[in-house]
C-alpha atoms as a PDB file:
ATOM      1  CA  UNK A   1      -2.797 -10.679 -16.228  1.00  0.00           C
ATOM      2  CA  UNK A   2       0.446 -10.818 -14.069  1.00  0.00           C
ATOM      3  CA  UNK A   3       0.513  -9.400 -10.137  1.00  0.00           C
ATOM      4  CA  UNK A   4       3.833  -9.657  -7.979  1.00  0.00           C
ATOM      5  CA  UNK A   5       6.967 -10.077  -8.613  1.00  0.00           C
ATOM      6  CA  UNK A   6       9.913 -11.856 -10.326  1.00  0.00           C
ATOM      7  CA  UNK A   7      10.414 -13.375  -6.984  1.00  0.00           C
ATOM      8  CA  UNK A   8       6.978 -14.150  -6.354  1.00  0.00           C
ATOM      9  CA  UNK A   9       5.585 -18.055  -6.156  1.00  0.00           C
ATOM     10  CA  UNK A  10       3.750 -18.078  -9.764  1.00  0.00           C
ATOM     11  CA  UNK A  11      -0.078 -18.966 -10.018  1.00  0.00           C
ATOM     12  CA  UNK A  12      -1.995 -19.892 -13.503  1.00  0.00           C
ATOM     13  CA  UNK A  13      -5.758 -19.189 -12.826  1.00  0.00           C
ATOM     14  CA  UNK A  14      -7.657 -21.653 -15.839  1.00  0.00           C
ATOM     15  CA  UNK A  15     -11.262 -20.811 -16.111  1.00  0.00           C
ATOM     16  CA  UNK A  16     -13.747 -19.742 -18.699  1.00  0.00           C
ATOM     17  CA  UNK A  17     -15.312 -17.041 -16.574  1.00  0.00           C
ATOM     18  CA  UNK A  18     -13.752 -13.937 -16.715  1.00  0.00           C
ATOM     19  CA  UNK A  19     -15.051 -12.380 -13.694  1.00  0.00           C
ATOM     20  CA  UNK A  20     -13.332 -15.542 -11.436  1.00  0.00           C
ATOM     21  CA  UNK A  21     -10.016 -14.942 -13.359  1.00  0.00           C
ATOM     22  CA  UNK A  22     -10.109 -11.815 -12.549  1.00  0.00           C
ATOM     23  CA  UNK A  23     -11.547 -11.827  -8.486  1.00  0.00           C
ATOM     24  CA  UNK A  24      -8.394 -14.818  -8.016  1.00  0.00           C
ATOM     25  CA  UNK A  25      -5.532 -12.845  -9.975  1.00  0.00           C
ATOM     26  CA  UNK A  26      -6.429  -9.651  -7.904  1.00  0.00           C
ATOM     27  CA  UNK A  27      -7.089 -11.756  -4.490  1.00  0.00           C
ATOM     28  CA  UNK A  28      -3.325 -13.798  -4.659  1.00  0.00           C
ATOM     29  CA  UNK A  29      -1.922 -10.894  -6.131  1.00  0.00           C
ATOM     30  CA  UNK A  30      -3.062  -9.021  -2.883  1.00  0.00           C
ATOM     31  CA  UNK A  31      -1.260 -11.530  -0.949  1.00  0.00           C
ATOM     32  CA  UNK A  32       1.994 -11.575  -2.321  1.00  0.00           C
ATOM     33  CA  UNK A  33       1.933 -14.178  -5.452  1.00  0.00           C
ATOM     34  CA  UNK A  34       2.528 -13.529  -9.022  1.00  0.00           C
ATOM     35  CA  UNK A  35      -0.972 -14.542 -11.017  1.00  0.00           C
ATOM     36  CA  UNK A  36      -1.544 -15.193 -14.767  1.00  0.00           C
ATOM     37  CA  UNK A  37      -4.983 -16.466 -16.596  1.00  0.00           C
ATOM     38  CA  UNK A  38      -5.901 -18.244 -18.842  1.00  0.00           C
ATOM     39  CA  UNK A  39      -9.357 -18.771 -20.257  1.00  0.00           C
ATOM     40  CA  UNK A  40      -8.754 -22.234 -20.958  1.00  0.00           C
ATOM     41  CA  UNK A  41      -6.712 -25.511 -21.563  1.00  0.00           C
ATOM     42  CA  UNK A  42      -4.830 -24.146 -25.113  1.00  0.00           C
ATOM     43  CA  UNK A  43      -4.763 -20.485 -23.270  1.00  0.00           C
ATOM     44  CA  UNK A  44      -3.151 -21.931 -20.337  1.00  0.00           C
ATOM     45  CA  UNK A  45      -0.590 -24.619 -22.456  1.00  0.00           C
ATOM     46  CA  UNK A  46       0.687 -20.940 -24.256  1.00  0.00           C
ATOM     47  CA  UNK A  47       1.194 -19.828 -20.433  1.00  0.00           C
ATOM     48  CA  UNK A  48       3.077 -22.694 -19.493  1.00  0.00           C
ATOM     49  CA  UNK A  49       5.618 -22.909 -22.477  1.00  0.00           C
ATOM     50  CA  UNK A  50       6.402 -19.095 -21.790  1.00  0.00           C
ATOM     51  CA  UNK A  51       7.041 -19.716 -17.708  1.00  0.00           C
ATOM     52  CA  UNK A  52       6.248 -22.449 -15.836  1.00  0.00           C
ATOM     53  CA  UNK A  53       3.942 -22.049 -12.465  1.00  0.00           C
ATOM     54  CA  UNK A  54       4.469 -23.139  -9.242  1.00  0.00           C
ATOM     55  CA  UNK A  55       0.893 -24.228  -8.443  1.00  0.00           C
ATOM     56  CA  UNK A  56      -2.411 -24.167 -10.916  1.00  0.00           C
ATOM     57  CA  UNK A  57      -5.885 -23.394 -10.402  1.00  0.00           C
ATOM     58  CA  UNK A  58      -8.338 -25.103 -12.656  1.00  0.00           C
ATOM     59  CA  UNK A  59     -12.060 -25.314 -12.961  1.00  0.00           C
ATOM     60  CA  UNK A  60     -13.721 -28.213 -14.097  1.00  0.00           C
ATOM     61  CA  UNK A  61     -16.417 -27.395 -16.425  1.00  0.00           C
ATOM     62  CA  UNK A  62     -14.754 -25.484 -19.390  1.00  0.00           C
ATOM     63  CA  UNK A  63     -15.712 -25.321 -23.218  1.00  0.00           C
ATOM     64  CA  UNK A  64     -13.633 -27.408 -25.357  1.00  0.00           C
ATOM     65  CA  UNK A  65     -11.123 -29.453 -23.662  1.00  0.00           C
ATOM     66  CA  UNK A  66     -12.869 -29.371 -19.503  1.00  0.00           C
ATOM     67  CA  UNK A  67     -10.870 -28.990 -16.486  1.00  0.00           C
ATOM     68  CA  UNK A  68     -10.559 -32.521 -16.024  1.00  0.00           C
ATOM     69  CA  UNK A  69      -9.145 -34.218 -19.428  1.00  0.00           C
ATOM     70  CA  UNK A  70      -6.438 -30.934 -18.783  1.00  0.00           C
ATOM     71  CA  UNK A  71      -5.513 -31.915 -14.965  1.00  0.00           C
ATOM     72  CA  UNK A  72      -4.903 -35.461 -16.356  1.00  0.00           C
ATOM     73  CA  UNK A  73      -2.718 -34.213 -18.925  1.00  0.00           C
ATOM     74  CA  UNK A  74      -0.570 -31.986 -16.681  1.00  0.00           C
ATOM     75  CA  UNK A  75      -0.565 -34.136 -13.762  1.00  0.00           C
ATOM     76  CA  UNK A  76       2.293 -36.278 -14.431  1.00  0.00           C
ATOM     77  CA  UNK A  77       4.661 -32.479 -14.658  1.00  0.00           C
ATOM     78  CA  UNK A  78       4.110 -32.476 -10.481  1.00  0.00           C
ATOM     79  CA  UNK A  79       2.916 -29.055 -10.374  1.00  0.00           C
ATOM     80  CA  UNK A  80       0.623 -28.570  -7.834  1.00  0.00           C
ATOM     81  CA  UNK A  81      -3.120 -28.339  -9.244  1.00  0.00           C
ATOM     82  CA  UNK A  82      -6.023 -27.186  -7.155  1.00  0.00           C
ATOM     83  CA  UNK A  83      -9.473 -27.928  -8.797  1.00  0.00           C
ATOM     84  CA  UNK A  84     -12.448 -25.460  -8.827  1.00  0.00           C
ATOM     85  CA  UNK A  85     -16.246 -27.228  -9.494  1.00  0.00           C
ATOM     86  CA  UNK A  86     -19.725 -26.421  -8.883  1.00  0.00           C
ATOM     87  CA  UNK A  87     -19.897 -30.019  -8.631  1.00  0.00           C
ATOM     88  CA  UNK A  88     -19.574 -30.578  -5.106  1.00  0.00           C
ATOM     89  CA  UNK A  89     -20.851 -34.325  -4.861  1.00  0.00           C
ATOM     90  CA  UNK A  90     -18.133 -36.980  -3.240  1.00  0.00           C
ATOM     91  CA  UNK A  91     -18.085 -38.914  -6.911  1.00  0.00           C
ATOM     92  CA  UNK A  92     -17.221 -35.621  -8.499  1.00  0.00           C
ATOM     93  CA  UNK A  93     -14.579 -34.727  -5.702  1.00  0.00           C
ATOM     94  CA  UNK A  94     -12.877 -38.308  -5.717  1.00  0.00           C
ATOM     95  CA  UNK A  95     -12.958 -38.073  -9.894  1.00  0.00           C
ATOM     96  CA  UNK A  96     -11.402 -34.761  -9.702  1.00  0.00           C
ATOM     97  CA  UNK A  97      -8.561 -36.210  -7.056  1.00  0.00           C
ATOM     98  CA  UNK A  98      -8.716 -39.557  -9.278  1.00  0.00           C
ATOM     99  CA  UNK A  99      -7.388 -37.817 -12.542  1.00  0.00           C
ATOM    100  CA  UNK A 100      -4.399 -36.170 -10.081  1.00  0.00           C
ATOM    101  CA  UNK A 101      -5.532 -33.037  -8.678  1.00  0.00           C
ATOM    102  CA  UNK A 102      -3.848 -32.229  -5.225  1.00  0.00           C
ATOM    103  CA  UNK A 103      -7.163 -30.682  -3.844  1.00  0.00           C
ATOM    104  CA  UNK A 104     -10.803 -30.074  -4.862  1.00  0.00           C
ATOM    105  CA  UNK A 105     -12.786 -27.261  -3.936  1.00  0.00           C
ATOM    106  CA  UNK A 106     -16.483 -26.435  -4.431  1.00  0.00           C
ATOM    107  CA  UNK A 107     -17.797 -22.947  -5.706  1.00  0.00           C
ATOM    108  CA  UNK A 108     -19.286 -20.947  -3.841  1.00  0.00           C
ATOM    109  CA  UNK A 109     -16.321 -20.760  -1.502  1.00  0.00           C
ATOM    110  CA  UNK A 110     -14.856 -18.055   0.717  1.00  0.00           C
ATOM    111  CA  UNK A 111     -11.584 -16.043  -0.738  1.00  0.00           C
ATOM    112  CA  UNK A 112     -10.021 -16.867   2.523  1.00  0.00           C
ATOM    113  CA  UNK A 113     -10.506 -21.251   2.218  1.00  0.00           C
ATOM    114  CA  UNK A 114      -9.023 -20.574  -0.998  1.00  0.00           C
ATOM    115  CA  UNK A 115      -5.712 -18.677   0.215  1.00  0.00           C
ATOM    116  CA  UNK A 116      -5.296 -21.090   2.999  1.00  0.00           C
ATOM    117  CA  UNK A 117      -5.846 -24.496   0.953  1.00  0.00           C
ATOM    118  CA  UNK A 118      -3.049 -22.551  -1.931  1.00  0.00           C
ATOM    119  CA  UNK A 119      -0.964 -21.957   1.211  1.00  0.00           C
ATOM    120  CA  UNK A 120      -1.183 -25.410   2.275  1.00  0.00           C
ATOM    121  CA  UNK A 121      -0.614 -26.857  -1.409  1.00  0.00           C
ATOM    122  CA  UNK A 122       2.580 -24.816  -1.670  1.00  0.00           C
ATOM    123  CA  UNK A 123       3.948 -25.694   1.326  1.00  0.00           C
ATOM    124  CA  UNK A 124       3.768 -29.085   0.066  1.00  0.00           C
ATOM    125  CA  UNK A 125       7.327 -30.879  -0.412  1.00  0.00           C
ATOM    126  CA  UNK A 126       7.249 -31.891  -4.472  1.00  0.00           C
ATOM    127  CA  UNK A 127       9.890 -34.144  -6.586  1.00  0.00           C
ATOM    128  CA  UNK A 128      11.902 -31.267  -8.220  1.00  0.00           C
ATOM    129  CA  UNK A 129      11.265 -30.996 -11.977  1.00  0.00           C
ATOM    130  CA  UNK A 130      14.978 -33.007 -12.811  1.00  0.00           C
ATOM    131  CA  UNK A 131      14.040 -35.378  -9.950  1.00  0.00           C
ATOM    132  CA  UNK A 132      12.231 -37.635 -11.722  1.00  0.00           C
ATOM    133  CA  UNK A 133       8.957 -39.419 -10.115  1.00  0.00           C
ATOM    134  CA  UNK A 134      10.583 -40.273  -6.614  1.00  0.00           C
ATOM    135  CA  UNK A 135      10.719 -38.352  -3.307  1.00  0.00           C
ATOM    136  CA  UNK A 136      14.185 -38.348  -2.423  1.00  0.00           C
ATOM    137  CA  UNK A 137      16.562 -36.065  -4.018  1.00  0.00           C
ATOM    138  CA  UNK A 138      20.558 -35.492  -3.926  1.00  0.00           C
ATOM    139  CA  UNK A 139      22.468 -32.006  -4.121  1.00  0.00           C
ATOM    140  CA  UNK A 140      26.262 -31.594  -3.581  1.00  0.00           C
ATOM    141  CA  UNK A 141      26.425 -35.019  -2.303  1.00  0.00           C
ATOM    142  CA  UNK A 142      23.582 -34.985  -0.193  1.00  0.00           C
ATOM    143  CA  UNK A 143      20.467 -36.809   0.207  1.00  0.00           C
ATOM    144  CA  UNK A 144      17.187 -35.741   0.962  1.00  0.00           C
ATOM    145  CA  UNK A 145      13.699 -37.088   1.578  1.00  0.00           C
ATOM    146  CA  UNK A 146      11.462 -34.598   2.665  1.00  0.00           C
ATOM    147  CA  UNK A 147       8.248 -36.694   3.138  1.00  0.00           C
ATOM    148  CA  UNK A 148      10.333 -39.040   5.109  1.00  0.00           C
ATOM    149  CA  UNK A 149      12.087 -36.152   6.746  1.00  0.00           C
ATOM    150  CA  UNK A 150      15.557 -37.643   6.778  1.00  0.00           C
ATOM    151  CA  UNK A 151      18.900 -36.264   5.818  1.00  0.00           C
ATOM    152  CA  UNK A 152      22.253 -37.548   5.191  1.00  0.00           C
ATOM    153  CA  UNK A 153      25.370 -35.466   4.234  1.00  0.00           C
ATOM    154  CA  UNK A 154      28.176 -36.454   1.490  1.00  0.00           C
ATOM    155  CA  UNK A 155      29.749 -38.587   3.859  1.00  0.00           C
ATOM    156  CA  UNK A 156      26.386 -40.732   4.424  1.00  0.00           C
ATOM    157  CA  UNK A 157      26.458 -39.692   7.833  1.00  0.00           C
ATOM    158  CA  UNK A 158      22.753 -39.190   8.971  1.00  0.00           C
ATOM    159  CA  UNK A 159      21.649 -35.104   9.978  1.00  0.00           C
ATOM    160  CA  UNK A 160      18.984 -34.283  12.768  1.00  0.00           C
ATOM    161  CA  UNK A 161      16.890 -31.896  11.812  1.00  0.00           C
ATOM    162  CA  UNK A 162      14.316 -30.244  13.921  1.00  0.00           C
ATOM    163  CA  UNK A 163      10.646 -30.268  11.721  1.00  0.00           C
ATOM    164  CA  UNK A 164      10.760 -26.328  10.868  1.00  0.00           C
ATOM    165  CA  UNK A 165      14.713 -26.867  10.056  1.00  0.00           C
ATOM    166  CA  UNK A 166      13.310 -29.627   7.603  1.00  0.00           C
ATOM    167  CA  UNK A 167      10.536 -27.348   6.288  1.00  0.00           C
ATOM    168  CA  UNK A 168      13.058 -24.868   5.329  1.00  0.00           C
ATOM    169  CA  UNK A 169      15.356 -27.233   3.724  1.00  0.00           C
ATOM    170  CA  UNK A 170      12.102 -28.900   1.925  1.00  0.00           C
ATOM    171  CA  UNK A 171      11.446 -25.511   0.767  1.00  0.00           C
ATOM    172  CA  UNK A 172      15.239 -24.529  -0.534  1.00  0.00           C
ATOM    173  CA  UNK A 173      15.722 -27.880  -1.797  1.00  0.00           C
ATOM    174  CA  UNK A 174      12.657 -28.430  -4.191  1.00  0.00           C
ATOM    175  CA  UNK A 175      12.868 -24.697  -5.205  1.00  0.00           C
ATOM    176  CA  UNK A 176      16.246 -24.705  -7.143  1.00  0.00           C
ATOM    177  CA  UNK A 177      17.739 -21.631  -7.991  1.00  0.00           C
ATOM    178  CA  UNK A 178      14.730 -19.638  -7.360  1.00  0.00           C
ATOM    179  CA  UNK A 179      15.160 -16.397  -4.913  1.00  0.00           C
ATOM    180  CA  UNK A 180      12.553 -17.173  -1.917  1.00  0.00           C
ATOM    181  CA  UNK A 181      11.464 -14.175   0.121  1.00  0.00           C
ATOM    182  CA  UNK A 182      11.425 -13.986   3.843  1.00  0.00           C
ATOM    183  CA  UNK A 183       7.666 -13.282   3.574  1.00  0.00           C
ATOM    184  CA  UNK A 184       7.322 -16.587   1.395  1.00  0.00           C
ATOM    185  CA  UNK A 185       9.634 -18.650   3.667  1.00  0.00           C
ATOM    186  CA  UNK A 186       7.619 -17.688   6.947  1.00  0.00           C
ATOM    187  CA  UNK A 187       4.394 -18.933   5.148  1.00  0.00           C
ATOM    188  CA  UNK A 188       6.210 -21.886   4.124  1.00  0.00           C
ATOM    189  CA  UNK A 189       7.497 -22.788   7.563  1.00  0.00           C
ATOM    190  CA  UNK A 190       4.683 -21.516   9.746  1.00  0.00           C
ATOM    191  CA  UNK A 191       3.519 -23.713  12.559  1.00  0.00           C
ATOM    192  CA  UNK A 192       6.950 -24.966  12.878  1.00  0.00           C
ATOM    193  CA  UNK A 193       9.125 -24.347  15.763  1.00  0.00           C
ATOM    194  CA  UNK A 194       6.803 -21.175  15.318  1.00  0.00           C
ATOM    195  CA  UNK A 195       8.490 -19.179  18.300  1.00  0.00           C
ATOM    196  CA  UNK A 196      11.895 -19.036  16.008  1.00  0.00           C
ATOM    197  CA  UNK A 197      10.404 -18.356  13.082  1.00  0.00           C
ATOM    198  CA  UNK A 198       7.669 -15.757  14.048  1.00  0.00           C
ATOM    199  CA  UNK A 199      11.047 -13.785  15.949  1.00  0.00           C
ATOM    200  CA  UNK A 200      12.773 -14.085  12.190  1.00  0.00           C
ATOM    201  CA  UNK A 201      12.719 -15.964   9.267  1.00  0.00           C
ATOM    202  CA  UNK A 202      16.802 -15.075   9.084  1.00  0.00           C
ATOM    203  CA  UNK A 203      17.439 -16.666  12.728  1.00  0.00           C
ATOM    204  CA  UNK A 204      15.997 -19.523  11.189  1.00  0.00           C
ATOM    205  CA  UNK A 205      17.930 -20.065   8.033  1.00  0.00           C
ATOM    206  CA  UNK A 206      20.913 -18.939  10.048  1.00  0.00           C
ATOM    207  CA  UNK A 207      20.450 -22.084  11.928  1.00  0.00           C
ATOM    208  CA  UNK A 208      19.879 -24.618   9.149  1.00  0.00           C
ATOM    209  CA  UNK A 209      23.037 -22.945   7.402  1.00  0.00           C
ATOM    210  CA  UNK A 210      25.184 -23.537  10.663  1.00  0.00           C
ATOM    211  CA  UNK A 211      23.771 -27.379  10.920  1.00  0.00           C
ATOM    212  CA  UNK A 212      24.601 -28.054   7.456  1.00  0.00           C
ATOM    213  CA  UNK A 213      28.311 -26.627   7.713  1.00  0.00           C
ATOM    214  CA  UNK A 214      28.811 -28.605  10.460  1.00  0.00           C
ATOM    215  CA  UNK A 215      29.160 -31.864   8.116  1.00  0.00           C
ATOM    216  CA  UNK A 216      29.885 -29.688   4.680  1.00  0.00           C
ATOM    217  CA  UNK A 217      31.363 -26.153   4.736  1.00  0.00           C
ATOM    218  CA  UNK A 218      30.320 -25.832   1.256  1.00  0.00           C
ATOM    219  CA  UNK A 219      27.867 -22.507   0.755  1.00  0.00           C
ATOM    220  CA  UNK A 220      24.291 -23.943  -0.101  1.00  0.00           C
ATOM    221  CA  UNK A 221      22.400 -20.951   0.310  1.00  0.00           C
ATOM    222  CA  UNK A 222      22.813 -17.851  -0.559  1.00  0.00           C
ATOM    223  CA  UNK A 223      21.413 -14.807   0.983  1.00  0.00           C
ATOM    224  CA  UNK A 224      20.041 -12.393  -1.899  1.00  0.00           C
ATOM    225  CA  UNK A 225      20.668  -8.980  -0.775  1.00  0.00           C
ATOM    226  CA  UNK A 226      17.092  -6.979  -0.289  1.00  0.00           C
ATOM    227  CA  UNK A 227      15.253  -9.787  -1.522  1.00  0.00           C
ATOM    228  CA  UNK A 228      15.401 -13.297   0.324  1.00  0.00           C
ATOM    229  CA  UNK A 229      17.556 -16.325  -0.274  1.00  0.00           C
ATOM    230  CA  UNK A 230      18.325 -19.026  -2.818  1.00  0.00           C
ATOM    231  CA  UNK A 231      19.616 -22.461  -2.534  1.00  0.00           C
ATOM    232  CA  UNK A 232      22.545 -22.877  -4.916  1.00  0.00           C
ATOM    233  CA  UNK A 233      23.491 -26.394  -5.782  1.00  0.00           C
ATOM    234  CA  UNK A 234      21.458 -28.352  -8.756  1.00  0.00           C
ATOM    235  CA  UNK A 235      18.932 -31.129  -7.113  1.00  0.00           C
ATOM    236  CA  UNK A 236      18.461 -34.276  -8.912  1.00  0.00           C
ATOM    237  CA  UNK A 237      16.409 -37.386  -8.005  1.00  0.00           C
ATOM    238  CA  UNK A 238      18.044 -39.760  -6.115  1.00  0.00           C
END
């Protein structure tokens, strides 16, 4: 199943129930993401080598190869992984986060824990797929850290950054070549110099644009006509 669209952040639901596949896909697919299934680990390995997603969803107890043995296994890629259990004791929760899940949550569970903790796990800054395993990354002669939140341009001259101006750079800059929606890039940057951003997500990246071009006038983002932006330049690992 596939909700949203091409511009969409992409979600792989992996679970044996069909009924849970099916409540998720339609849930995030109400809110804007673009959701596939997968009924388990070789289902969701076919899903993968057609597109790659931007965060995964995986319950733990599955027939054949369990949730577990396949979080291990695609751990190392950096995508995002959110676990789903019935298992809700702090051994299971810590083995689950052990084997390199991002987050662990217990079913039964509200729709509206689960939107917020994806939310949360996609706002995350992530090494970019060509970026190796380290945090900072280099485009166009920059170079970026955002978990350390520091900037410096092609010169090597350092750039202030206010936090949501970071957020939305964090956002661009792990995101490659991908078209990010206004609606995406608010939810991304929310609680962050809020007032600016809650007036308009273009104000915003307006701002960041006009910082950047103070020390490069080289275009790194491009506005997408009727659908968002997208940051141009390849990203490496530093």
């Amino acid at each position: 199943m596939d909700t949203g669209t091409q511009f969409a952040e992409r979600i792989v639901v992996v679970d044996d129930d069909t009924s849970i596949r099916e409540a998720l896909a339609e849930y995030l697919g109400n809110h804007g993401y673009a959701v596939r299934t997968a009924a388990g680990a070789a289902a969701c390995d076919r899903l993968l080598a057609e597109a790659p997603a931007d965060l995964l969803i995986i319950d733990v107890m599955m027939p054949g190869e369990d949730g577990l043995s396949l979080c291990r296994r695609l751990a190392p890629a950096g995508t995002p992984i959110l676990m789903l259990s019935a298992l809700d004791a702090v051994t299971d929760r810590v083995v689950g986060l052990e084997v390199g899940a991002w987050d662990y949550l217990a079913k039964p569970f509200e729709p509206r824990e689960l939107l917020a903790r994806v939310r949360a796990l996609l706002r995350r800054p992530r090494s970019v797929e060509a970026g190796g395993g380290g945090d900072a990354i280099t485009f166009a002669g920059w170079w970026f850290s955002p978990i350390e939140r520091r900037l410096r341009d092609p010169q090597g001259r350092a750039v202030l950054l206010s936090e949501g101006e970071h957020a939305l750079l964090a956002a661009f800059a792990t995101r490659p070549g991908r078209v990010l929606s206004r609606d995406m890039l608010l939810d991304i940057a929310r609680g962050l110099d809020a007032a600016s951003y809650d007036r308009a997500i273009d104000i915003a990246v307006s701002r960041l644009r006009r910082k950047l071009a103070e020390a490069d006038p080289a275009q790194l983002i491009e506005t997408v006509r009727g659908a968002g932006y997208r940051f141009l330049p390849a990203v490496r690992g530093a």
